[in-house]
Protein backbone atom coordinates (compact mmCIF):
# COMPACT_ATOMS: atom_id res chain seq x y z
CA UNK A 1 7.47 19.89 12.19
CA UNK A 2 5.58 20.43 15.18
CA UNK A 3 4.24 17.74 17.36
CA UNK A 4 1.43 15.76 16.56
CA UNK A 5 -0.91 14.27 18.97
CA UNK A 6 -2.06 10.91 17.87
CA UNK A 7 -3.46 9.34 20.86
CA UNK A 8 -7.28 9.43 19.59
CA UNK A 9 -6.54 8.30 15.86
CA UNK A 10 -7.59 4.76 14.85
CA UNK A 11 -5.26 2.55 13.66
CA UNK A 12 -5.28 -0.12 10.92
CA UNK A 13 -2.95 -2.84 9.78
CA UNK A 14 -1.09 -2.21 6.21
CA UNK A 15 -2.50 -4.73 3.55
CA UNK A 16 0.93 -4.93 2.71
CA UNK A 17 1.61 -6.47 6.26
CA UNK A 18 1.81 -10.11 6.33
CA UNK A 19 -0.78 -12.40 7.85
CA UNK A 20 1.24 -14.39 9.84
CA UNK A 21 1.71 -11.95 12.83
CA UNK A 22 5.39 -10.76 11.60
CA UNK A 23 5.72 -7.60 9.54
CA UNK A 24 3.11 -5.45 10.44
CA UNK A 25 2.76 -2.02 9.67
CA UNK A 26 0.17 0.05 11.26
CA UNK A 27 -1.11 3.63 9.31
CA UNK A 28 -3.91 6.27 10.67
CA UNK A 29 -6.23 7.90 8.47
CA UNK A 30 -8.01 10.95 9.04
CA UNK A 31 -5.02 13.37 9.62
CA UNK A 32 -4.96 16.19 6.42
CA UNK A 33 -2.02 15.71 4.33
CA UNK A 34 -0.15 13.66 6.89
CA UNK A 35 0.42 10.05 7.33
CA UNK A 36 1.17 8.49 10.86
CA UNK A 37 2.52 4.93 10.35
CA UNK A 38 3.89 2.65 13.20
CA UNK A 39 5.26 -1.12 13.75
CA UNK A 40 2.03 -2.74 15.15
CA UNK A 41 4.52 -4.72 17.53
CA UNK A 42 6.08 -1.88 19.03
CA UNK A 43 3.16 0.90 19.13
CA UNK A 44 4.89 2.56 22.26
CA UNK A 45 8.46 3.50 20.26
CA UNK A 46 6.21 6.11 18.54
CA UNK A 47 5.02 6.42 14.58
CA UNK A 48 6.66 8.36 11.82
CA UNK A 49 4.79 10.80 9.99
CA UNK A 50 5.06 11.62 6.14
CA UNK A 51 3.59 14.03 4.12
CA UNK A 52 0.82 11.95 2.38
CA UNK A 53 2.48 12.78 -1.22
CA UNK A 54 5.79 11.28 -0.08
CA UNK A 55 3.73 8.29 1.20
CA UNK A 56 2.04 7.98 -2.00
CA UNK A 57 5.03 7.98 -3.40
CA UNK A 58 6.56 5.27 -1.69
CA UNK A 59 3.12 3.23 -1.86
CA UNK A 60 3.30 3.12 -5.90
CA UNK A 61 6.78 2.26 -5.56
CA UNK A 62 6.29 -1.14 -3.31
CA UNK A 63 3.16 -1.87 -5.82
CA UNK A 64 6.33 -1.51 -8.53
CA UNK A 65 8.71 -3.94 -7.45
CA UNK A 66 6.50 -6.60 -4.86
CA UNK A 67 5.71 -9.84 -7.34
């Protein structure tokens, strides 16, 4: 996959990131058919992109098995 510049996208904090400052996952909207998502406490290691079905995917699967 080629390089993807995501200095100008706006991030926001996963509502499945807890409240508490600890687990937080960041995702950008905005990019077509791709999902950037990042730790919030480590922005400058980088983000991983998915493809936004696979990230669907995995979405509907937390919703699945989190209480």
């Amino acid at each position: 996959m080629r390089g993807i510049d995501l200095s100008n996208v706006t991030w926001r904090k996963s509502s499945y990131s807890n409240s508490d400052g600890g687990q937080c996952v960041e995702v950008a909207d905005g990019i077509p058919a791709l999902v950037p998502v990042r730790d919030s406490k480590a922005p400058a290691r980088g983000a991983l992109v998915f493809r936004e079905a696979a990230w669907a995917a995995f979405v509907n699967g937390v919703k699945r098995h989190v209480p």
